[in-house]
PDB file of N, CA and C in Angstrom:
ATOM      1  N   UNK A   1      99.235  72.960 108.585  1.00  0.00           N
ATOM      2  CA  UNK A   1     100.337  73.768 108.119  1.00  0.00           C
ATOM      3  C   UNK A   1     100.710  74.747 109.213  1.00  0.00           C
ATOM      4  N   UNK A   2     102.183  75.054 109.278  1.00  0.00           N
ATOM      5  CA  UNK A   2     102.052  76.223 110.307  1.00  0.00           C
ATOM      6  C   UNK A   2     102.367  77.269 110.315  1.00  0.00           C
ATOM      7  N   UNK A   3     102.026  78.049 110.566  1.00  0.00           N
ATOM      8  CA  UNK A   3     101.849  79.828 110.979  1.00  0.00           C
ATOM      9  C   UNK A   3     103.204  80.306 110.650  1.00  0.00           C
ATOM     10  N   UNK A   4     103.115  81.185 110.026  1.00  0.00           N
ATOM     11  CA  UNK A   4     104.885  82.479 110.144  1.00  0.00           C
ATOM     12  C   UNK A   4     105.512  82.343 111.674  1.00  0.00           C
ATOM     13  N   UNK A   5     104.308  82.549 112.728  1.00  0.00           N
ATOM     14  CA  UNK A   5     104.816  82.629 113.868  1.00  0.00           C
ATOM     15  C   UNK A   5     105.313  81.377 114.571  1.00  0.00           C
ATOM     16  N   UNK A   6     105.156  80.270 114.189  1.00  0.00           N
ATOM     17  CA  UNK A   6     105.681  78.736 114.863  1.00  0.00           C
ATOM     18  C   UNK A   6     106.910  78.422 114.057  1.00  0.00           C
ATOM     19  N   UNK A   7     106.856  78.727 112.999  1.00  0.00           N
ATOM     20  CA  UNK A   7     108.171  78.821 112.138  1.00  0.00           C
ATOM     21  C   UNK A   7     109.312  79.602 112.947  1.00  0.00           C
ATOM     22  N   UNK A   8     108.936  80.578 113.321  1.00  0.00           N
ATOM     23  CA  UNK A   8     110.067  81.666 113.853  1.00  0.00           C
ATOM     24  C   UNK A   8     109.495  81.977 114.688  1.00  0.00           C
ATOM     25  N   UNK A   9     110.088  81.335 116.240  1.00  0.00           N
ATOM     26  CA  UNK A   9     110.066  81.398 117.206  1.00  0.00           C
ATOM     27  C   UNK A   9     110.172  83.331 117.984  1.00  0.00           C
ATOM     28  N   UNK A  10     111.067  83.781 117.654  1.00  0.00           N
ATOM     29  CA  UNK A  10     110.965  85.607 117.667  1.00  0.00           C
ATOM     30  C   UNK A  10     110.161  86.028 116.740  1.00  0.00           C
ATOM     31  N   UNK A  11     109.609  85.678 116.208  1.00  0.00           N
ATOM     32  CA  UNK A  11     108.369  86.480 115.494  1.00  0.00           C
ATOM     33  C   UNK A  11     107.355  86.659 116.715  1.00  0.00           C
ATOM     34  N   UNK A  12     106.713  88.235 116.507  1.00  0.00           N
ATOM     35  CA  UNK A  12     105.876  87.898 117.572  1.00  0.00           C
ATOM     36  C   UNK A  12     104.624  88.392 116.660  1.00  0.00           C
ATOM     37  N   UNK A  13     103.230  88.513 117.409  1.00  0.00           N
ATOM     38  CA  UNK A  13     102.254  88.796 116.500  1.00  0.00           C
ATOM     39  C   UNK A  13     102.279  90.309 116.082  1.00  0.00           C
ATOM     40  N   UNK A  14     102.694  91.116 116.808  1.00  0.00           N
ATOM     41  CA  UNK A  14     103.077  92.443 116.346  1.00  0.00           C
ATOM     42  C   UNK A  14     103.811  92.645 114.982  1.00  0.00           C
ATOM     43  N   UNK A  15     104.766  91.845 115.354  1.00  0.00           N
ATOM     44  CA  UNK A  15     106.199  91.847 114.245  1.00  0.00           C
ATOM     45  C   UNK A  15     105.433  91.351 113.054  1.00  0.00           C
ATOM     46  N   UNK A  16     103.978  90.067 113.001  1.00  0.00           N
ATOM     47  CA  UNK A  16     103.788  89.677 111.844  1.00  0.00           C
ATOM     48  C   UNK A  16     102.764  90.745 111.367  1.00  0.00           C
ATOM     49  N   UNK A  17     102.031  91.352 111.952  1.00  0.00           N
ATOM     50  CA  UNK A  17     100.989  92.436 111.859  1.00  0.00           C
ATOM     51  C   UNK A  17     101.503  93.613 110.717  1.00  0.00           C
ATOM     52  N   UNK A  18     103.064  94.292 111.474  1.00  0.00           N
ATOM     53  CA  UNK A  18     103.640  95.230 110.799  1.00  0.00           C
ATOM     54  C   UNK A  18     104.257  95.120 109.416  1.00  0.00           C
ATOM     55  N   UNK A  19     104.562  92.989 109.676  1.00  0.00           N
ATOM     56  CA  UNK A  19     104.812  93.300 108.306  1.00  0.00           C
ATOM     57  C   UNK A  19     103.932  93.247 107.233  1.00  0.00           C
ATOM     58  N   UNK A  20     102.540  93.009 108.035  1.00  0.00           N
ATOM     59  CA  UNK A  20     101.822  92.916 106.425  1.00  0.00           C
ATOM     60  C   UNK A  20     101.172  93.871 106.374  1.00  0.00           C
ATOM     61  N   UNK A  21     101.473  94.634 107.321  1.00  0.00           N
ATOM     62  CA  UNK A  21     100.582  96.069 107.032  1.00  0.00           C
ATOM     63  C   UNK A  21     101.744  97.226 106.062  1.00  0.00           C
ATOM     64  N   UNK A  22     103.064  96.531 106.179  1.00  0.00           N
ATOM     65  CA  UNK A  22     104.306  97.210 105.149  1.00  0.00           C
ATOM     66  C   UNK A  22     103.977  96.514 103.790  1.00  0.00           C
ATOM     67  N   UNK A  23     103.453  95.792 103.995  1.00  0.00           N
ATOM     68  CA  UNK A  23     103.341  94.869 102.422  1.00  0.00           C
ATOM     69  C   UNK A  23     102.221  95.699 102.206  1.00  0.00           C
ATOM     70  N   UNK A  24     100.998  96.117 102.683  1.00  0.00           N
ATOM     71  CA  UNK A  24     100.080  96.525 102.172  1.00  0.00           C
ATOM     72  C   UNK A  24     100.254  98.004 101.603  1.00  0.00           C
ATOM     73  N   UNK A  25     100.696  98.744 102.532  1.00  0.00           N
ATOM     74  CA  UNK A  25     101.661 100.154 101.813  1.00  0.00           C
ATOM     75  C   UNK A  25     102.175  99.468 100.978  1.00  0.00           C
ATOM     76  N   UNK A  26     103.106  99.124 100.270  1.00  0.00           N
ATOM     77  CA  UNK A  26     103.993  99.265  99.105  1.00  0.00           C
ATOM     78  C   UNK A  26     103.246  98.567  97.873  1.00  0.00           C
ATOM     79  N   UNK A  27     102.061  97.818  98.429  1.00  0.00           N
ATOM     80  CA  UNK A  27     101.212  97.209  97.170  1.00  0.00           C
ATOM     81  C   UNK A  27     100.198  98.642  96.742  1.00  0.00           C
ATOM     82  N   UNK A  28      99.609  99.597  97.652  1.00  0.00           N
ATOM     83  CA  UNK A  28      98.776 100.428  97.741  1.00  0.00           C
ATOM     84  C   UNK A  28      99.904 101.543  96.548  1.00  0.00           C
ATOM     85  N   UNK A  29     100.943 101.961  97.473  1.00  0.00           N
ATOM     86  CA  UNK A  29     101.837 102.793  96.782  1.00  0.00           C
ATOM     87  C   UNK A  29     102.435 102.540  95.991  1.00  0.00           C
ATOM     88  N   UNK A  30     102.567 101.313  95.159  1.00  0.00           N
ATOM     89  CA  UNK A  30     102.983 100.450  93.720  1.00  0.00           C
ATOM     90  C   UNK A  30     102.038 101.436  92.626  1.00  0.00           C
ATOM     91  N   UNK A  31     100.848 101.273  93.203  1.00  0.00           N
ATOM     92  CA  UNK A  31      99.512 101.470  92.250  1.00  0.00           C
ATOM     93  C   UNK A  31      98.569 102.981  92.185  1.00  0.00           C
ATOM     94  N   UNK A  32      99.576 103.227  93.182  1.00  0.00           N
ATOM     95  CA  UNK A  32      98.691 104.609  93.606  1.00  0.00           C
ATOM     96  C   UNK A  32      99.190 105.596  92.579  1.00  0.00           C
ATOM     97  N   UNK A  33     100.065 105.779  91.992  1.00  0.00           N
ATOM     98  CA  UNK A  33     100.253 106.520  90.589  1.00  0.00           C
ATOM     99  C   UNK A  33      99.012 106.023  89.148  1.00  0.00           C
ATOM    100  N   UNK A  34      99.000 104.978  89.378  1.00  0.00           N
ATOM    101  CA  UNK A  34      98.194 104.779  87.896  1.00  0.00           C
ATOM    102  C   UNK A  34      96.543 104.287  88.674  1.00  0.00           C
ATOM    103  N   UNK A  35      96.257 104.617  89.678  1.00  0.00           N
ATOM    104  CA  UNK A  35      95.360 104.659  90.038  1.00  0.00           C
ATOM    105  C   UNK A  35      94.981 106.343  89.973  1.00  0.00           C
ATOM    106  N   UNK A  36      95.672 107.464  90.340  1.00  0.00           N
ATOM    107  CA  UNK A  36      95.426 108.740  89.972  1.00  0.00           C
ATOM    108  C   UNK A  36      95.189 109.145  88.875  1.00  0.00           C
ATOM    109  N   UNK A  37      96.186 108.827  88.175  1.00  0.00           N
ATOM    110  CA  UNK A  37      95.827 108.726  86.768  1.00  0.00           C
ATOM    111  C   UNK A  37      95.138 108.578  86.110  1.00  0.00           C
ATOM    112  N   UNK A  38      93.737 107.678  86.338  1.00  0.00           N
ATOM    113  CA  UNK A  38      92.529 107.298  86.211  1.00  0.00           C
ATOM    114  C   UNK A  38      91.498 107.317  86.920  1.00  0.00           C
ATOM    115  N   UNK A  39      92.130 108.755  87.686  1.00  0.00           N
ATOM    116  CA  UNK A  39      90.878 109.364  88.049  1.00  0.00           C
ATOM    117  C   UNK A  39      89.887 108.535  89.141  1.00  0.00           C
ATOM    118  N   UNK A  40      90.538 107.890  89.874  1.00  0.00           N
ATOM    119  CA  UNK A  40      90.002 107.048  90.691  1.00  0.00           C
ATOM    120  C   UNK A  40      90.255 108.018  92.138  1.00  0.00           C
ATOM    121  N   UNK A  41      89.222 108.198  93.297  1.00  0.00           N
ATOM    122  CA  UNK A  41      89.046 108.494  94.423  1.00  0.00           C
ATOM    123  C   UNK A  41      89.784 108.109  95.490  1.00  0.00           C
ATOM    124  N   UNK A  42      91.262 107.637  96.068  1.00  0.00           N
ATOM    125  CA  UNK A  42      91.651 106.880  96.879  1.00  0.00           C
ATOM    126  C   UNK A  42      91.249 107.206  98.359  1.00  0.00           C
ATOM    127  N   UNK A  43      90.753 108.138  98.079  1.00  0.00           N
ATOM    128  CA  UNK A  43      89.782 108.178  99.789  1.00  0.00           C
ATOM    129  C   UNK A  43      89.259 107.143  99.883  1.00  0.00           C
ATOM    130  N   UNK A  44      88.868 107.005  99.069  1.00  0.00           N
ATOM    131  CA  UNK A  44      87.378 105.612 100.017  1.00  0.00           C
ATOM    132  C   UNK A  44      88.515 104.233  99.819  1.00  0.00           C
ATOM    133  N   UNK A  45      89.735 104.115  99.679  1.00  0.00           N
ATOM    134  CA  UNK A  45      90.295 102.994  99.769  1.00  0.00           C
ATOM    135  C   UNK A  45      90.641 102.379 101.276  1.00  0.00           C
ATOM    136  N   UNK A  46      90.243 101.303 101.706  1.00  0.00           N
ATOM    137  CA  UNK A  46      90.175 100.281 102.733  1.00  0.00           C
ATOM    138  C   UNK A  46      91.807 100.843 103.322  1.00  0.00           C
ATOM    139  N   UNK A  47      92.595 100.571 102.578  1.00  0.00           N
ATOM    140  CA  UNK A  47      93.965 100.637 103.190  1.00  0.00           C
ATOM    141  C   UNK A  47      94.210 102.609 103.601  1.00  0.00           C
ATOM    142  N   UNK A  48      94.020 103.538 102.908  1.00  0.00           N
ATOM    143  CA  UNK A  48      94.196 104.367 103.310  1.00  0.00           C
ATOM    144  C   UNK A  48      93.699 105.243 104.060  1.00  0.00           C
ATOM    145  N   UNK A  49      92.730 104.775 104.458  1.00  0.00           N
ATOM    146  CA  UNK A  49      91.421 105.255 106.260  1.00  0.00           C
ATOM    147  C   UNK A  49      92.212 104.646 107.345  1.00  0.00           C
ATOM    148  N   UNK A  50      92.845 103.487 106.979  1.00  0.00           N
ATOM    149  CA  UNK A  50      93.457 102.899 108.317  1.00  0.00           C
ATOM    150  C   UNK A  50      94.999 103.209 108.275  1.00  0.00           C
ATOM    151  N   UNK A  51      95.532 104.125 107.206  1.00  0.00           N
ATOM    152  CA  UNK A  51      97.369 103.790 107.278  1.00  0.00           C
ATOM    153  C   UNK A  51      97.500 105.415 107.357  1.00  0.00           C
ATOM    154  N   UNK A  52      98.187 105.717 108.357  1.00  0.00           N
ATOM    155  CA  UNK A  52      98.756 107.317 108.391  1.00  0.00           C
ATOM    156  C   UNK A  52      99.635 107.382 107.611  1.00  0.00           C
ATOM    157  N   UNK A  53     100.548 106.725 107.078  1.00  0.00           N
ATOM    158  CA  UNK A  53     101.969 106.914 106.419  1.00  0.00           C
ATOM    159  C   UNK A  53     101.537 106.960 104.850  1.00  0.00           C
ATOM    160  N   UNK A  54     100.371 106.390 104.488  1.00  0.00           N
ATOM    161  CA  UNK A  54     100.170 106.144 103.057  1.00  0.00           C
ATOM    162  C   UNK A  54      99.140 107.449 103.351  1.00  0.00           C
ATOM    163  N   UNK A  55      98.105 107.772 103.781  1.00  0.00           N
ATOM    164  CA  UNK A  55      97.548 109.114 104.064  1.00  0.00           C
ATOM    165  C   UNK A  55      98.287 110.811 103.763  1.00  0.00           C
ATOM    166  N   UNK A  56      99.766 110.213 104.435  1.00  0.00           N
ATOM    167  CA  UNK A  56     100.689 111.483 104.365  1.00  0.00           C
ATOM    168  C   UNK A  56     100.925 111.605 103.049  1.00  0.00           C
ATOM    169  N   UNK A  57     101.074 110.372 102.352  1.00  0.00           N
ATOM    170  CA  UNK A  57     102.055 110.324 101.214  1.00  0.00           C
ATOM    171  C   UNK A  57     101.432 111.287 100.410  1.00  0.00           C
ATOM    172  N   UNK A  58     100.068 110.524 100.431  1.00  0.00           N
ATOM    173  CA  UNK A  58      98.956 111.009  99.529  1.00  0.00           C
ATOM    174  C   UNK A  58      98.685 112.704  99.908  1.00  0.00           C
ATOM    175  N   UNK A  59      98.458 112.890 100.575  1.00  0.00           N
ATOM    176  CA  UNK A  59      98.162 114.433 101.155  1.00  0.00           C
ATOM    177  C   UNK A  59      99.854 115.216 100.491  1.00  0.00           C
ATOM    178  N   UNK A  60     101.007 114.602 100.656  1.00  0.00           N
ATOM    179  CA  UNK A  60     102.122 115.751 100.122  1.00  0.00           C
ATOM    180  C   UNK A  60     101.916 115.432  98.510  1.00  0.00           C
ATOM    181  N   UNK A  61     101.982 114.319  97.840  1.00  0.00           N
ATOM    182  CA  UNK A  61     101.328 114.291  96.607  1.00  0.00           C
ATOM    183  C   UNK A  61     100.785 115.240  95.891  1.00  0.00           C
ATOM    184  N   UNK A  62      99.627 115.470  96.771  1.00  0.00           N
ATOM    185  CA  UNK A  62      98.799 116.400  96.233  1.00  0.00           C
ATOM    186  C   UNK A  62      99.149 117.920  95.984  1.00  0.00           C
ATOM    187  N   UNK A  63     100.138 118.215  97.509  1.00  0.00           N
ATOM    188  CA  UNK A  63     100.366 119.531  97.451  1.00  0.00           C
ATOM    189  C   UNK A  63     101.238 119.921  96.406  1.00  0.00           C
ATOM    190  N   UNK A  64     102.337 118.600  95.996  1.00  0.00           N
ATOM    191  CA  UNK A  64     103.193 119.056  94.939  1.00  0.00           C
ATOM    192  C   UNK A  64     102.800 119.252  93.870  1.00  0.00           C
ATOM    193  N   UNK A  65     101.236 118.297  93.471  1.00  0.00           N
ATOM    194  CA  UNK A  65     100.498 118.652  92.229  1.00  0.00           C
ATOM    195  C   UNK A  65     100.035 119.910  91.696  1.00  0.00           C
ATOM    196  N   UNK A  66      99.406 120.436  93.064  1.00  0.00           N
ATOM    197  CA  UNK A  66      98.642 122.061  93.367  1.00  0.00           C
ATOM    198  C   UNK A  66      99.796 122.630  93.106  1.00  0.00           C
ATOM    199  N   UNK A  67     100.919 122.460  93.667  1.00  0.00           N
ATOM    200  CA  UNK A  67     102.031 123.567  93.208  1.00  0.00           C
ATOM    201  C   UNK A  67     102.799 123.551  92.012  1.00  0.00           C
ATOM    202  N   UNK A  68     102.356 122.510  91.130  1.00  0.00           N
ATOM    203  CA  UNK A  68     102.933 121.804  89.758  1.00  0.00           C
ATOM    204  C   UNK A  68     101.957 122.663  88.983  1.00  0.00           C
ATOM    205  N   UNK A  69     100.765 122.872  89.347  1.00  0.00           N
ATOM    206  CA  UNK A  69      99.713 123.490  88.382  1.00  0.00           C
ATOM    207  C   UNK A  69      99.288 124.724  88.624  1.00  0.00           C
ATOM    208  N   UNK A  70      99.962 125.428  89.673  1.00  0.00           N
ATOM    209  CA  UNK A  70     100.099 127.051  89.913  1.00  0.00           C
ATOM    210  C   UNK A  70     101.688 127.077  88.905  1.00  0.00           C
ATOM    211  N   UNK A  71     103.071 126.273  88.850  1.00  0.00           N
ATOM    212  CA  UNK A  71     103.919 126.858  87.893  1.00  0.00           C
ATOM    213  C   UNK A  71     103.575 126.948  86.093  1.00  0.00           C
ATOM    214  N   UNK A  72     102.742 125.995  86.160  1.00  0.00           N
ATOM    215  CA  UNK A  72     102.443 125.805  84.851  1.00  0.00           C
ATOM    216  C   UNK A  72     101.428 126.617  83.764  1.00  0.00           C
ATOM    217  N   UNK A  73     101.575 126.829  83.094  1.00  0.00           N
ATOM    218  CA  UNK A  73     100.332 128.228  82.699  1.00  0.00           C
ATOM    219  C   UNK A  73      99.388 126.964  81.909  1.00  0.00           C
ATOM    220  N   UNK A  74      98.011 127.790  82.237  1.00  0.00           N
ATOM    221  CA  UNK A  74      97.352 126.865  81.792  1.00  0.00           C
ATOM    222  C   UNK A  74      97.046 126.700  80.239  1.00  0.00           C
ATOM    223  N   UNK A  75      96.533 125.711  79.621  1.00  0.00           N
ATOM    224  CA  UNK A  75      96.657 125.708  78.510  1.00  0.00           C
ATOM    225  C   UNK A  75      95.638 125.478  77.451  1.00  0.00           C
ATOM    226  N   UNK A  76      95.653 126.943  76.452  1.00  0.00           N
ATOM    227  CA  UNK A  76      94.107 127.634  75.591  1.00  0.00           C
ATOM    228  C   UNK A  76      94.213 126.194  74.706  1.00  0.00           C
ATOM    229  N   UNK A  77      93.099 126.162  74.073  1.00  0.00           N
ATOM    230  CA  UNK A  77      92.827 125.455  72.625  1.00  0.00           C
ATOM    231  C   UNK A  77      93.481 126.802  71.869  1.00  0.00           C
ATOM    232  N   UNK A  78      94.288 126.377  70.744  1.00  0.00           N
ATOM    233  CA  UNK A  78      94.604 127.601  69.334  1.00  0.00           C
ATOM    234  C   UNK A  78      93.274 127.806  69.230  1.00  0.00           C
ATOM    235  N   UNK A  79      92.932 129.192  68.202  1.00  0.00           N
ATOM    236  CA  UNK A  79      92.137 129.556  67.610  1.00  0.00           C
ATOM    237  C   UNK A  79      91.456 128.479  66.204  1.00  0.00           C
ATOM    238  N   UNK A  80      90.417 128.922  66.227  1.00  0.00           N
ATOM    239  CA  UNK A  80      90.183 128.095  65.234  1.00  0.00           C
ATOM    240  C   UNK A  80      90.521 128.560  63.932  1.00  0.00           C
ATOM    241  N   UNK A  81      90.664 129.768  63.265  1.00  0.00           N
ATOM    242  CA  UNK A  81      91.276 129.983  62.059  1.00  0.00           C
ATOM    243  C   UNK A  81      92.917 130.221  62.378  1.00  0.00           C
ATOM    244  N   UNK A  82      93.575 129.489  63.094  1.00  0.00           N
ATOM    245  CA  UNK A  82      95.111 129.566  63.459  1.00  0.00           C
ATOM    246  C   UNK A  82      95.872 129.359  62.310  1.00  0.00           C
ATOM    247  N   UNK A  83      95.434 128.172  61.410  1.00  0.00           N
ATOM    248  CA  UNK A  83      96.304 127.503  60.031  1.00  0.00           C
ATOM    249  C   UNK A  83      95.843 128.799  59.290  1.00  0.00           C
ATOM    250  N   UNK A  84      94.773 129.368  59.366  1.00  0.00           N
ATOM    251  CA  UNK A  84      94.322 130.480  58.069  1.00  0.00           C
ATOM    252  C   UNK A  84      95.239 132.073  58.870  1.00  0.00           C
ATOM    253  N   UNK A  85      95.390 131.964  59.877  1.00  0.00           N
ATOM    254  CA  UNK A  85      96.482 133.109  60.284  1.00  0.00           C
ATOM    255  C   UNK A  85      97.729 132.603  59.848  1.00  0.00           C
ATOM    256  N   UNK A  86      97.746 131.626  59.805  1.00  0.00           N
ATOM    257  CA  UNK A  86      99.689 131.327  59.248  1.00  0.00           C
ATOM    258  C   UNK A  86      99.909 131.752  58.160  1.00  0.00           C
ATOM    259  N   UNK A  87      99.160 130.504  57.055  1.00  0.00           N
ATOM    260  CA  UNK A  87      98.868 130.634  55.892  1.00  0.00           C
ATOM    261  C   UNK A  87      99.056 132.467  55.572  1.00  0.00           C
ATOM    262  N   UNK A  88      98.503 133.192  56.125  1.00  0.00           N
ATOM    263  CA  UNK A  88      98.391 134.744  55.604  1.00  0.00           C
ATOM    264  C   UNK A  88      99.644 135.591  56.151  1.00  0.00           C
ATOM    265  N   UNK A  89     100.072 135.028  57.243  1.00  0.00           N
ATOM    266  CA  UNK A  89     101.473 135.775  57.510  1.00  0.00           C
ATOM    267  C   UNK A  89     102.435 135.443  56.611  1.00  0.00           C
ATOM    268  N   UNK A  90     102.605 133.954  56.250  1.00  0.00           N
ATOM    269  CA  UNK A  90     103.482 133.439  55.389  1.00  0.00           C
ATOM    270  C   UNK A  90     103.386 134.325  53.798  1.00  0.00           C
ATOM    271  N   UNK A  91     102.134 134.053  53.344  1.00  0.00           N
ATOM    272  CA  UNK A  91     101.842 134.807  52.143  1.00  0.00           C
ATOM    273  C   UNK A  91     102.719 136.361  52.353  1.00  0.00           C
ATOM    274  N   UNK A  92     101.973 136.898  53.276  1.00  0.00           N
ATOM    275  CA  UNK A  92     102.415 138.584  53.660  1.00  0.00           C
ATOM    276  C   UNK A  92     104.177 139.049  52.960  1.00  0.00           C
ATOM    277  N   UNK A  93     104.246 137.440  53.629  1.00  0.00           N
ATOM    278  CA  UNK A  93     105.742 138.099  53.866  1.00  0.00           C
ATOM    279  C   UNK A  93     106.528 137.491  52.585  1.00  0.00           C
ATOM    280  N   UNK A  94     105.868 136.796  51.698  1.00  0.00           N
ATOM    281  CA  UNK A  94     106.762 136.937  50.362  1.00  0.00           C
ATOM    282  C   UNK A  94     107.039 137.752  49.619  1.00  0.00           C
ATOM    283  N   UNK A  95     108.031 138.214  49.034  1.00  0.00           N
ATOM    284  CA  UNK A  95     108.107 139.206  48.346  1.00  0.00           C
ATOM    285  C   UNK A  95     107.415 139.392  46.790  1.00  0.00           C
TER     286      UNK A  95
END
């Protein structure tokens, strides 16, 4: 069978290199949302030790997260007698 590169004579091995290293970003960055999501580590992923561009992505990612969770106030459990504080304001205030 033959090669990408005997097929297409201007293909060179560079040209086939880059593109599967673009295929590998966009399969990495397909998944890299619901891979966070579940709390999975993408440091130790094969593709992102070797790709600066998917490295960056990941690194501004993050910063927008950190700055997503400094706007956001964080958030208490209610009290536990909360329904028995309602319940008594409501009462209060019938005439």
């Amino acid at each position: 069978m033959n090669s990408p590169e005997r097929l297409n004579p201007h293909s060179t091995p560079t040209q086939s290199s880059s593109s599967s290293h673009e295929q590998e970003c966009a399969v990495f960055q397909s998944q890299m949302a619901a891979r966070i999501a579940a709390g999975e580590d993408l440091q130790t992923d094969a593709h992102l030790k070797d790709c600066a561009r998917c490295q960056a992505l990941l690194a501004e990612l993050e910063a927008i997260a950190q700055a997503a969770r400094l706007l956001l106030p964080i958030e208490e459990e209610p009290d536990d007698n909360l329904w028995q504080k309602i319940e008594q304001a409501i009462t209060s205030e019938r005439p």
